[in-house]
C-alpha atoms as a PDB file:
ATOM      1  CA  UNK A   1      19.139  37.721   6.823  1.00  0.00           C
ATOM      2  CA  UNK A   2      16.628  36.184   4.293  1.00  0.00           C
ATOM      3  CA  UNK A   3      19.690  34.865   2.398  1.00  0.00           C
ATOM      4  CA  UNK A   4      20.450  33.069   5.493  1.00  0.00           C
ATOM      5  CA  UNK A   5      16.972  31.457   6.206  1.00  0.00           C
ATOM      6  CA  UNK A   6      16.322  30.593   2.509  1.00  0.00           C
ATOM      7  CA  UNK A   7      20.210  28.525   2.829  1.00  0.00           C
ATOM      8  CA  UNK A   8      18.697  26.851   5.835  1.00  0.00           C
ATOM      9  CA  UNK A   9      15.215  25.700   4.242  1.00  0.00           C
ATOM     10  CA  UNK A  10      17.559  24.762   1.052  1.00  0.00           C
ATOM     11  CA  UNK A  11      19.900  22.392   3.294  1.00  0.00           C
ATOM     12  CA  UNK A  12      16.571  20.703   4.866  1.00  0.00           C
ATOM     13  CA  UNK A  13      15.239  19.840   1.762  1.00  0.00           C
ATOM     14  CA  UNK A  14      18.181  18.698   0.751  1.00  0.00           C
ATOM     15  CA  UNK A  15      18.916  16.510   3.445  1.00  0.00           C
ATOM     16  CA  UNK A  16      15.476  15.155   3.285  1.00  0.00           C
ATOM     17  CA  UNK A  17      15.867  14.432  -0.391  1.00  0.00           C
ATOM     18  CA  UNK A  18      19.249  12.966   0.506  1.00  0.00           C
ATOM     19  CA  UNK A  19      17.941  10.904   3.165  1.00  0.00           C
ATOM     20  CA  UNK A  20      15.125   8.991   0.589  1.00  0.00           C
ATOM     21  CA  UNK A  21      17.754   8.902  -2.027  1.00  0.00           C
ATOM     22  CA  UNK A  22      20.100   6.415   0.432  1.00  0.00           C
ATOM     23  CA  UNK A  23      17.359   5.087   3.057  1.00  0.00           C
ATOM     24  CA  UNK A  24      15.132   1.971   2.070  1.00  0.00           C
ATOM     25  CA  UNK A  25      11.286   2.983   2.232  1.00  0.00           C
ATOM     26  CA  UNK A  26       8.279   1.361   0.747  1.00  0.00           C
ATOM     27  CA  UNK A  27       7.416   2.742  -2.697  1.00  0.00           C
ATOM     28  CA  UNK A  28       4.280   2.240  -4.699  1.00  0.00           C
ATOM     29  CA  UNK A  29       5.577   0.660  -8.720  1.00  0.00           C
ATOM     30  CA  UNK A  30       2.314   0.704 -10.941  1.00  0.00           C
ATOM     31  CA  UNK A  31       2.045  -2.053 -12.972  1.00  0.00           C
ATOM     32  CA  UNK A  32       0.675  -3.120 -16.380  1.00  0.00           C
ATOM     33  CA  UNK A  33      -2.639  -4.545 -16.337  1.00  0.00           C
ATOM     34  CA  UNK A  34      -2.574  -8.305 -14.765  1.00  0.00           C
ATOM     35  CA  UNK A  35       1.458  -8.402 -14.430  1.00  0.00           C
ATOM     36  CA  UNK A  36       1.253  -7.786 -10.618  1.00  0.00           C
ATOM     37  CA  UNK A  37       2.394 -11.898  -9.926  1.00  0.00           C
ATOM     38  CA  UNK A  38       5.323 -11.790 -13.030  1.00  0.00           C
ATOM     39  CA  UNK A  39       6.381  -8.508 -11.447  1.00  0.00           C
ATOM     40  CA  UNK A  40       6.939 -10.167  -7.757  1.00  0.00           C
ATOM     41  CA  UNK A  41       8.423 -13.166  -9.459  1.00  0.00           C
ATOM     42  CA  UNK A  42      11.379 -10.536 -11.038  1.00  0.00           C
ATOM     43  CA  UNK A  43      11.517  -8.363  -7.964  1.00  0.00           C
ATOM     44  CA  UNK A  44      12.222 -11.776  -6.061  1.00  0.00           C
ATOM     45  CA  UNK A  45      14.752 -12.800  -8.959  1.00  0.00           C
ATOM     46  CA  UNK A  46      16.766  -9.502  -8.528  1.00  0.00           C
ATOM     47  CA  UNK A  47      16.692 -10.055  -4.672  1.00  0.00           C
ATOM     48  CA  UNK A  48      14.116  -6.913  -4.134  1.00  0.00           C
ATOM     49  CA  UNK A  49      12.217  -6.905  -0.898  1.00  0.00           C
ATOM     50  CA  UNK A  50       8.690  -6.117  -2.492  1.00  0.00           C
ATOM     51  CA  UNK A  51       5.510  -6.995  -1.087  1.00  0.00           C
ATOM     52  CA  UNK A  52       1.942  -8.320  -3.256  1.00  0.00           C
ATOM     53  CA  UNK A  53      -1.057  -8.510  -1.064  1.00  0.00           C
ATOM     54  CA  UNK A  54      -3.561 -10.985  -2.177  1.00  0.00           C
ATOM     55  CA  UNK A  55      -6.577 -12.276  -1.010  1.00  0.00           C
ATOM     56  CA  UNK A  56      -8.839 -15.182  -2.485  1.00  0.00           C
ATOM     57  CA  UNK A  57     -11.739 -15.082  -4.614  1.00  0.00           C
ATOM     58  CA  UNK A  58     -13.884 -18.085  -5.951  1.00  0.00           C
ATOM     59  CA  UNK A  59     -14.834 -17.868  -9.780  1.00  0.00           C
ATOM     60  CA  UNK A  60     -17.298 -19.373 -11.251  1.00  0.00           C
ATOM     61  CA  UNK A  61     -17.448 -21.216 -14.649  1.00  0.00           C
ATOM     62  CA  UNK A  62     -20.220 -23.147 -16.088  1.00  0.00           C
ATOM     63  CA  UNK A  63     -18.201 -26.533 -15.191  1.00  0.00           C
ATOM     64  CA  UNK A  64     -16.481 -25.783 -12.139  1.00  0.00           C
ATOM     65  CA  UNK A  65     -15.531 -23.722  -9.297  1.00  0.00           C
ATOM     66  CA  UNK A  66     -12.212 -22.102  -8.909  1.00  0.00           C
ATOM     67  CA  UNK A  67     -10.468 -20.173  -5.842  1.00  0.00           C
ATOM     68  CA  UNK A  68      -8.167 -17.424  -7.228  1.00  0.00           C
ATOM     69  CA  UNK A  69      -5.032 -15.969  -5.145  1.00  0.00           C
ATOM     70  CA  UNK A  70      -5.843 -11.897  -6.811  1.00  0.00           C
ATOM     71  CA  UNK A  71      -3.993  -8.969  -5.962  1.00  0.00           C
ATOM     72  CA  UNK A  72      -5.801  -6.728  -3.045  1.00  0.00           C
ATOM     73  CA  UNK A  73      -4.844  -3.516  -4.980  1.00  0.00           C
ATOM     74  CA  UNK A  74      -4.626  -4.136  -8.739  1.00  0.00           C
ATOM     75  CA  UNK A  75      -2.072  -2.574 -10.583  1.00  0.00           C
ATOM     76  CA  UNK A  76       0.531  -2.490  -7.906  1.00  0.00           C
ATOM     77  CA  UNK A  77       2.936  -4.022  -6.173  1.00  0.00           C
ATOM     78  CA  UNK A  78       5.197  -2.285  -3.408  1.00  0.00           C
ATOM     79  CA  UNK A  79       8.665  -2.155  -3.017  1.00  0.00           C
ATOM     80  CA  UNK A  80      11.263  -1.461  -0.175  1.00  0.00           C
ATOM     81  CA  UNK A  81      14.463   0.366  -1.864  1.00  0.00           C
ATOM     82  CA  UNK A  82      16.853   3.499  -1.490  1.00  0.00           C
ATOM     83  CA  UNK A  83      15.816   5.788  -4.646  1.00  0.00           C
ATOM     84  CA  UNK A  84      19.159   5.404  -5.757  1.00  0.00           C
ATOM     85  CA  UNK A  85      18.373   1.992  -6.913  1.00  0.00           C
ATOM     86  CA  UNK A  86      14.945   2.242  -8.371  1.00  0.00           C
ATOM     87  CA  UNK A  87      16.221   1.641 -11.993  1.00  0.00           C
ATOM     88  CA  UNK A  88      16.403  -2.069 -10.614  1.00  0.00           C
ATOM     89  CA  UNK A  89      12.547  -2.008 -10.330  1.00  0.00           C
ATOM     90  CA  UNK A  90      12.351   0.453 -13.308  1.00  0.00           C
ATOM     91  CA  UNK A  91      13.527  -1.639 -15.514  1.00  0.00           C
ATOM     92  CA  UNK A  92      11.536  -4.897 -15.178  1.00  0.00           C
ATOM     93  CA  UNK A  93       9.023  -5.963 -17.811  1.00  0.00           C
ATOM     94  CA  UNK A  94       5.281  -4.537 -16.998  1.00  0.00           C
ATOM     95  CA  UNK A  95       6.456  -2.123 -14.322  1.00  0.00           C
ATOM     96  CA  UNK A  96       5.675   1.372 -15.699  1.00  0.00           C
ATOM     97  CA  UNK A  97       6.624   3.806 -12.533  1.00  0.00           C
ATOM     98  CA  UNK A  98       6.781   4.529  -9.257  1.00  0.00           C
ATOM     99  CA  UNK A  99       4.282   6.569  -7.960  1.00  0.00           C
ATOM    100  CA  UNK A 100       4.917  10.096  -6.921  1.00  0.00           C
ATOM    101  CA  UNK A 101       4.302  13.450  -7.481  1.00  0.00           C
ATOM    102  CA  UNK A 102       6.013  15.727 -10.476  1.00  0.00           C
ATOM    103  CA  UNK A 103       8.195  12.936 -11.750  1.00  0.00           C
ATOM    104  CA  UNK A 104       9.641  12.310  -7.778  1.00  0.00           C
ATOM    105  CA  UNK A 105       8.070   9.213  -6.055  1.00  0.00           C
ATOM    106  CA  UNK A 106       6.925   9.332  -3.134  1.00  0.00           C
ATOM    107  CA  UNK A 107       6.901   6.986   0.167  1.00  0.00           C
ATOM    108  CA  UNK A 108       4.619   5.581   2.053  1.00  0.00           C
ATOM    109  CA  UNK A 109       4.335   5.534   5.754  1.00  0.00           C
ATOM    110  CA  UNK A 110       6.040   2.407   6.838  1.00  0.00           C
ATOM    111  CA  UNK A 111       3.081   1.910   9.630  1.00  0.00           C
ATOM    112  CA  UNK A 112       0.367   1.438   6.910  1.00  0.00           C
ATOM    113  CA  UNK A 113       2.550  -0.908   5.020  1.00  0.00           C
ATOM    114  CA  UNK A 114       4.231  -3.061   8.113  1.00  0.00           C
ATOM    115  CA  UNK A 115       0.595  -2.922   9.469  1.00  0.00           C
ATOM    116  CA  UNK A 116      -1.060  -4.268   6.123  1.00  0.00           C
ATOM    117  CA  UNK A 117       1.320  -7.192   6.063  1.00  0.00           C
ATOM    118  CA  UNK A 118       0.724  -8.098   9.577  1.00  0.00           C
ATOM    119  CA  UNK A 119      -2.578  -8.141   9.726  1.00  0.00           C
ATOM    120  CA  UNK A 120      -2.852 -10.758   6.328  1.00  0.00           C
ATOM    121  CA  UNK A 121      -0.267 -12.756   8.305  1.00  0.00           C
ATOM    122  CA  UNK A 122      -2.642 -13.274  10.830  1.00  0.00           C
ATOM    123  CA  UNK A 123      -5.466 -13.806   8.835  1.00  0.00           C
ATOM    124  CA  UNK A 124      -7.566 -11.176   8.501  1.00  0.00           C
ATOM    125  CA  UNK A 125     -10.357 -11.432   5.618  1.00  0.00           C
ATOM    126  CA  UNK A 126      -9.560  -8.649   2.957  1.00  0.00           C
ATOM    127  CA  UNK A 127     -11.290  -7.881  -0.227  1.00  0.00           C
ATOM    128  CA  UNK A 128     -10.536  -4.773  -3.052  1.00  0.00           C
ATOM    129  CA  UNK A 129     -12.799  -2.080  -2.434  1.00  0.00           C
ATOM    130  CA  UNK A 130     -13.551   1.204  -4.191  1.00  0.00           C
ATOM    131  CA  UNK A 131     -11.474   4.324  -2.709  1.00  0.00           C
ATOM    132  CA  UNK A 132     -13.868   6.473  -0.474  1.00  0.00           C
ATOM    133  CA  UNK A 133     -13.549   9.925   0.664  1.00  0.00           C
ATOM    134  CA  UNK A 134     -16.379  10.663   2.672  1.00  0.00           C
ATOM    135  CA  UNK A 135     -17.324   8.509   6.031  1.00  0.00           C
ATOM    136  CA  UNK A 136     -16.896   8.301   9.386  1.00  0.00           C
ATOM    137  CA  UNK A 137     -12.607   7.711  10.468  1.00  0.00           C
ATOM    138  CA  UNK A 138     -12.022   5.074  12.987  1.00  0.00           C
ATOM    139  CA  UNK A 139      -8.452   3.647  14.149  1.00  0.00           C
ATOM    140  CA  UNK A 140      -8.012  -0.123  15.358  1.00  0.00           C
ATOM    141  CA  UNK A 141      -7.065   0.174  18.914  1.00  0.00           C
ATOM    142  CA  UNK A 142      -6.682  -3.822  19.598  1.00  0.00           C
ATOM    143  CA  UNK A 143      -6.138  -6.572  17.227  1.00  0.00           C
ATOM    144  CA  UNK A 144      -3.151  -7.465  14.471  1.00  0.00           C
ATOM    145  CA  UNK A 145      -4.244  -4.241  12.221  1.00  0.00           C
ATOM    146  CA  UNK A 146      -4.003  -1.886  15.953  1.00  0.00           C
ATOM    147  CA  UNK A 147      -2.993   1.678  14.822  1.00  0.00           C
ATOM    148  CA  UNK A 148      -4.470   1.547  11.158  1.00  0.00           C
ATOM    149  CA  UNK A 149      -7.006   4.283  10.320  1.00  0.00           C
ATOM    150  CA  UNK A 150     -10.082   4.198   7.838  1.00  0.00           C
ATOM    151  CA  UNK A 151     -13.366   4.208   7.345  1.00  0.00           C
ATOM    152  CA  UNK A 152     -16.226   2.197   8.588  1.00  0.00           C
ATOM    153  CA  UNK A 153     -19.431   0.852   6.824  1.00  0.00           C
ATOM    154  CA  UNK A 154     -21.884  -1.775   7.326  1.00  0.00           C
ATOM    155  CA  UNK A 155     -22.011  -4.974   5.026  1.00  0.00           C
ATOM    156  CA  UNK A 156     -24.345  -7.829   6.022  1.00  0.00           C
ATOM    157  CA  UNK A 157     -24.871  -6.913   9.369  1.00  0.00           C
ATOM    158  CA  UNK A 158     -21.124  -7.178   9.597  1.00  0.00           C
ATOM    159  CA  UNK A 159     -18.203  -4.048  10.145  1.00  0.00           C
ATOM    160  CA  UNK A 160     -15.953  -3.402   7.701  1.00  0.00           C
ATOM    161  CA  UNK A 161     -13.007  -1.012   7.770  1.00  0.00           C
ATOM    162  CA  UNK A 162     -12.374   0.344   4.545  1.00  0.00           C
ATOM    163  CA  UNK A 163      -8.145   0.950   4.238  1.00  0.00           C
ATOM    164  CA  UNK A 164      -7.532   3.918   1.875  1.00  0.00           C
ATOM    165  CA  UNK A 165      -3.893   3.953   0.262  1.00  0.00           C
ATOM    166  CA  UNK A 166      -4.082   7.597  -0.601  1.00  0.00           C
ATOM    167  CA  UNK A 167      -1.181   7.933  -3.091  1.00  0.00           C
ATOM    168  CA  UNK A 168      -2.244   5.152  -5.028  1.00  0.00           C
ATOM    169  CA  UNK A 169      -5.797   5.824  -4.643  1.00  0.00           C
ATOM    170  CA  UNK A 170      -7.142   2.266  -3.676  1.00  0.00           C
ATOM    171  CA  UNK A 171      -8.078   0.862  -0.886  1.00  0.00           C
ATOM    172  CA  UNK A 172      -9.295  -2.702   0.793  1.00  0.00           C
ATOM    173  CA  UNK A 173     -12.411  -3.117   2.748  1.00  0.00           C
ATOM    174  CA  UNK A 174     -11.341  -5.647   5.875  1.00  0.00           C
ATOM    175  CA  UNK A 175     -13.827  -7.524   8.794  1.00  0.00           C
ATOM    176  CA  UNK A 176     -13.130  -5.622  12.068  1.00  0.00           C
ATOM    177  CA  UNK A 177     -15.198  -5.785  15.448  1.00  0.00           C
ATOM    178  CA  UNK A 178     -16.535  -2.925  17.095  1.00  0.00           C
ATOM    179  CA  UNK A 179     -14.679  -3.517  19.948  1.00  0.00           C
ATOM    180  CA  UNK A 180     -11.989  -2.549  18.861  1.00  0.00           C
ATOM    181  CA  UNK A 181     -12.467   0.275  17.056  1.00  0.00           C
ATOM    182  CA  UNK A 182     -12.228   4.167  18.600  1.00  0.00           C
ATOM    183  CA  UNK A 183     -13.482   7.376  16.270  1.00  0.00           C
ATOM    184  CA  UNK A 184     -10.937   9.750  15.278  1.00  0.00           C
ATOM    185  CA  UNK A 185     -11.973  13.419  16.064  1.00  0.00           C
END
């Protein structure tokens, strides 16, 4: 009988790993330092659906101002592909993995990632911020970033929802309104 049940949990994982191996999900590719743009530019090339958030940033110089498109999560840049074909991505210049646990990658939830994107379609301020742990856990209930989940702080008299990518370990801090925010238990 144990034969029998360890065949079944076998087949699931199998199917599961068969599944990622065909389906297109969003993967995180790390990235040599500062490549992030020239990495998008090749995924773009090789007809890759990827996706770079950025955000803007003035820099200062002694003679002028500048405003700066950066990348929201330096060091990576994600990418939407069946496992089968991640030697496409592999194999571009500063891309040095996908990230993932014992040598497999791993995906990320599709919400976090469709939800991202929306919500920097529509606008929303978003800055780098360091990955935190600890905090109180809202969700947006209402808004273009409804159903993301992080963590809140104060900044200026202003709310800010801190957006952790956990695999990656990075996460952005973005303006929210207290209205539409509800604690998770």
């Amino acid at each position: 009988m144990a034969s029998v049940e360890g065949n079944v949990v076998r087949d699931a994982e199998h199917m599961e790993v068969s599944r990622s191996f065909n389906e297109a999900l969003w993967y995180a590719s790390y990235t040599s330092a500062n490549h992030e743009k020239r990495v998008a530019e090749q995924l773009a090339q090789r007809s890759i659906e990827y996706f770079l958030p950025l955000y803007h940033s003035v820099r200062r110089w002694k003679d002028r101002r500048t405003q700066l498109q950066l990348p929201l999560f330096p060091g990576y840049v994600f990418v939407r592909l069946a496992l089968r074909d991640r030697l496409r991505v592999l194999q571009i210049p500063g891309v040095a993995k996908l990230v993932g646990f014992n040598g497999t990658p791993t995906a990320l939830p599709v919400e976090e990632i469709e939800a991202l994107k929306r919500g920097l379609a529509c606008g929303v301020s978003a800055q780098p911020h360091p990955f935190l742990t600890v905090g109180r856990r809202v969700r947006v209930v209402a808004g273009p970033l409804e159903g993301l989940e992080g963590i809140i702080i104060r900044k200026k008299n202003r709310l800010r929802l801190i957006i952790s990518l956990d695999l990656i370990h990075r996460a952005a801090a973005v303006e929210v309104e207290a209205a539409d925010l509800q604690r998770v238990s």
